[in-house]
Protein backbone atom coordinates (compact mmCIF):
# COMPACT_ATOMS: atom_id res chain seq x y z
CA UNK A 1 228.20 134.41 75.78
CA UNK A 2 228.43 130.68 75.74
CA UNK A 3 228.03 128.96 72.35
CA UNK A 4 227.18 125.29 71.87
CA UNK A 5 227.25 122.82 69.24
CA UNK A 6 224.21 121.63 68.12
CA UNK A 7 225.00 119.90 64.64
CA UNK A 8 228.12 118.28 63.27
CA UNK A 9 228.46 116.72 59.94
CA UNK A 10 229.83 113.72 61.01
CA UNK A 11 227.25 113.24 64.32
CA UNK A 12 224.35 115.05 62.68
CA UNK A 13 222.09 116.64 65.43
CA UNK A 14 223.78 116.81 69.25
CA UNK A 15 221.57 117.33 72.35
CA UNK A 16 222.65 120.54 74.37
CA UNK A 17 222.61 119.44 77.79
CA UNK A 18 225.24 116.42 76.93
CA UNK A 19 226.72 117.01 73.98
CA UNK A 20 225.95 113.55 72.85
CA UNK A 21 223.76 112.61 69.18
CA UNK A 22 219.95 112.95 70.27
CA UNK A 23 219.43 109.38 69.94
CA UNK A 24 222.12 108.65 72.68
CA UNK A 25 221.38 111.31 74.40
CA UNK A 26 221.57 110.64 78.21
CA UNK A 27 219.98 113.73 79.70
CA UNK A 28 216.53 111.89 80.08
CA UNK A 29 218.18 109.42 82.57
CA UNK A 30 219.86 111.45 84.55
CA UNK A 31 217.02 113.42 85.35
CA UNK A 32 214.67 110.64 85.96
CA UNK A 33 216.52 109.39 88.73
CA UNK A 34 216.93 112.44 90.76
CA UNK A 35 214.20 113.35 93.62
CA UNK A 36 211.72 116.00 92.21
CA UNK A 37 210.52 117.18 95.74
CA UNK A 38 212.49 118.56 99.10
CA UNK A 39 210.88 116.12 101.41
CA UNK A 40 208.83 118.33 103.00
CA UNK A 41 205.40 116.52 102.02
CA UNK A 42 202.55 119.05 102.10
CA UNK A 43 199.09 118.27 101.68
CA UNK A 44 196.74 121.50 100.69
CA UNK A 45 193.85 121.99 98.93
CA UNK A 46 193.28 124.64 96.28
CA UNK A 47 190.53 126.41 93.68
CA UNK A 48 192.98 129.02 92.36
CA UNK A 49 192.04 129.36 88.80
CA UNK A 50 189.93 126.53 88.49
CA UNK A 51 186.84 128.57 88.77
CA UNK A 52 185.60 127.57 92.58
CA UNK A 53 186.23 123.57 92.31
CA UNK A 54 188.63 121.76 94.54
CA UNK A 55 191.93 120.23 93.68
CA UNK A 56 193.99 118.71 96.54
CA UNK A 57 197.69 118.63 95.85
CA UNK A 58 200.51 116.85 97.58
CA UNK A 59 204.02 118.83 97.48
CA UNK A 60 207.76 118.45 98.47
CA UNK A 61 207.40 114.11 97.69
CA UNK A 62 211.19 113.38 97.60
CA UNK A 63 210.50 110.60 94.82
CA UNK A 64 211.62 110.57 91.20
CA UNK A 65 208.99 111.32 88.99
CA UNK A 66 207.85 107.46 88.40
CA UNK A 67 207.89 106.73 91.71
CA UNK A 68 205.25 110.10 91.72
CA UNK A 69 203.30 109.14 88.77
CA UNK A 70 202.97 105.45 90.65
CA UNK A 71 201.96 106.98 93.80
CA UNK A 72 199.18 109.64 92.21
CA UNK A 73 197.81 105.87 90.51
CA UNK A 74 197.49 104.83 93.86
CA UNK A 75 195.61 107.88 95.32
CA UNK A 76 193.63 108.48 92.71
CA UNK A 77 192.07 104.52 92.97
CA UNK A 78 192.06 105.41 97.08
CA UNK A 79 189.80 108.52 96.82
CA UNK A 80 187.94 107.17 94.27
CA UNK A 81 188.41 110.87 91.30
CA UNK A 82 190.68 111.30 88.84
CA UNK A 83 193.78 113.63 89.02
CA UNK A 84 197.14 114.40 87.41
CA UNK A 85 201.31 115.16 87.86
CA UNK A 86 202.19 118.67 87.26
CA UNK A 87 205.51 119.17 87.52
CA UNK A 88 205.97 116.94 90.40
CA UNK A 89 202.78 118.00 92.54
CA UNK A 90 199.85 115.18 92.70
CA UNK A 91 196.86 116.70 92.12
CA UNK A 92 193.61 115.04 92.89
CA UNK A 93 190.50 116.12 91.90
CA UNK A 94 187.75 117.35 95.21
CA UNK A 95 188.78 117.84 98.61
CA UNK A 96 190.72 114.29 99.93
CA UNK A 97 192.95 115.59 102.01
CA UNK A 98 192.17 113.02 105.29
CA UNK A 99 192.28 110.16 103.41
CA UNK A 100 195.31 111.33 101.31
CA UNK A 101 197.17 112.57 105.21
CA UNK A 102 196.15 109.37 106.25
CA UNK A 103 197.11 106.98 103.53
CA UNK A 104 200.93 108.94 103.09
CA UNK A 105 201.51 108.31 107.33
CA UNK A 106 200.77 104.99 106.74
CA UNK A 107 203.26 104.36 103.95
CA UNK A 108 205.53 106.12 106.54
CA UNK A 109 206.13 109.38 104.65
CA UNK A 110 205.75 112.14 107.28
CA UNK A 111 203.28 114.51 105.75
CA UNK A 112 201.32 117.80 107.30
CA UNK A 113 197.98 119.66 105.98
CA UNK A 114 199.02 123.25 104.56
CA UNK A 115 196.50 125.82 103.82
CA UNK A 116 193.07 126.56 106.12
């Protein structure tokens, strides 16, 4: 079992991912710079759980998550609904996927329609 340090007296609280104090902690950075997605952009629409209404996600966007975030902005003023990020999947609210296919080929990011 692997142990780690998460106080010292002289430091006073330490982040466990770098070992640094939490106010210099550098974990936050190094994550927000790394691709979320595998670049295999997916377009699908789905009602799972959201008792029968439409959400149409876009998956695999190899973007960091503010380059995401900016890009959902974008859609969501295109189609016109609102939507969120969730863990790195765009999710806008109806079914958009044409305009949403067509928008992404146009910015030159190769996506394809998943699902029915």
């Amino acid at each position: 079992m692997k142990s780690t340090l998460v106080y010292s007296t002289d430091k006073g609280r330490l982040c466990t991912g770098c070992g640094e104090t939490v106010s210099a902690c550098r974990c936050a950075a190094l994550t927000a710079n790394t691709p979320v997605g595998d670049g295999k952009v997916r377009v699908l629409l789905d009602t799972k759980g959201r008792n029968g209404k439409a959400v149409t996600q876009v998956t695999g966007l190899a973007l960091t998550l503010t380059e995401i975030e900016l890009l959902a902005k974008t859609l969501k003023a295109r189609c016109g609904s609102g939507g969120a990020v969730k863990s790195g999947i765009i999710e806008i609210q109806g079914d958009h996927r044409p305009v949403i296919l067509a928008f992404l080929q146009s910015k030159g990011i190769a996506a394809k329609q998943a699902g029915g």
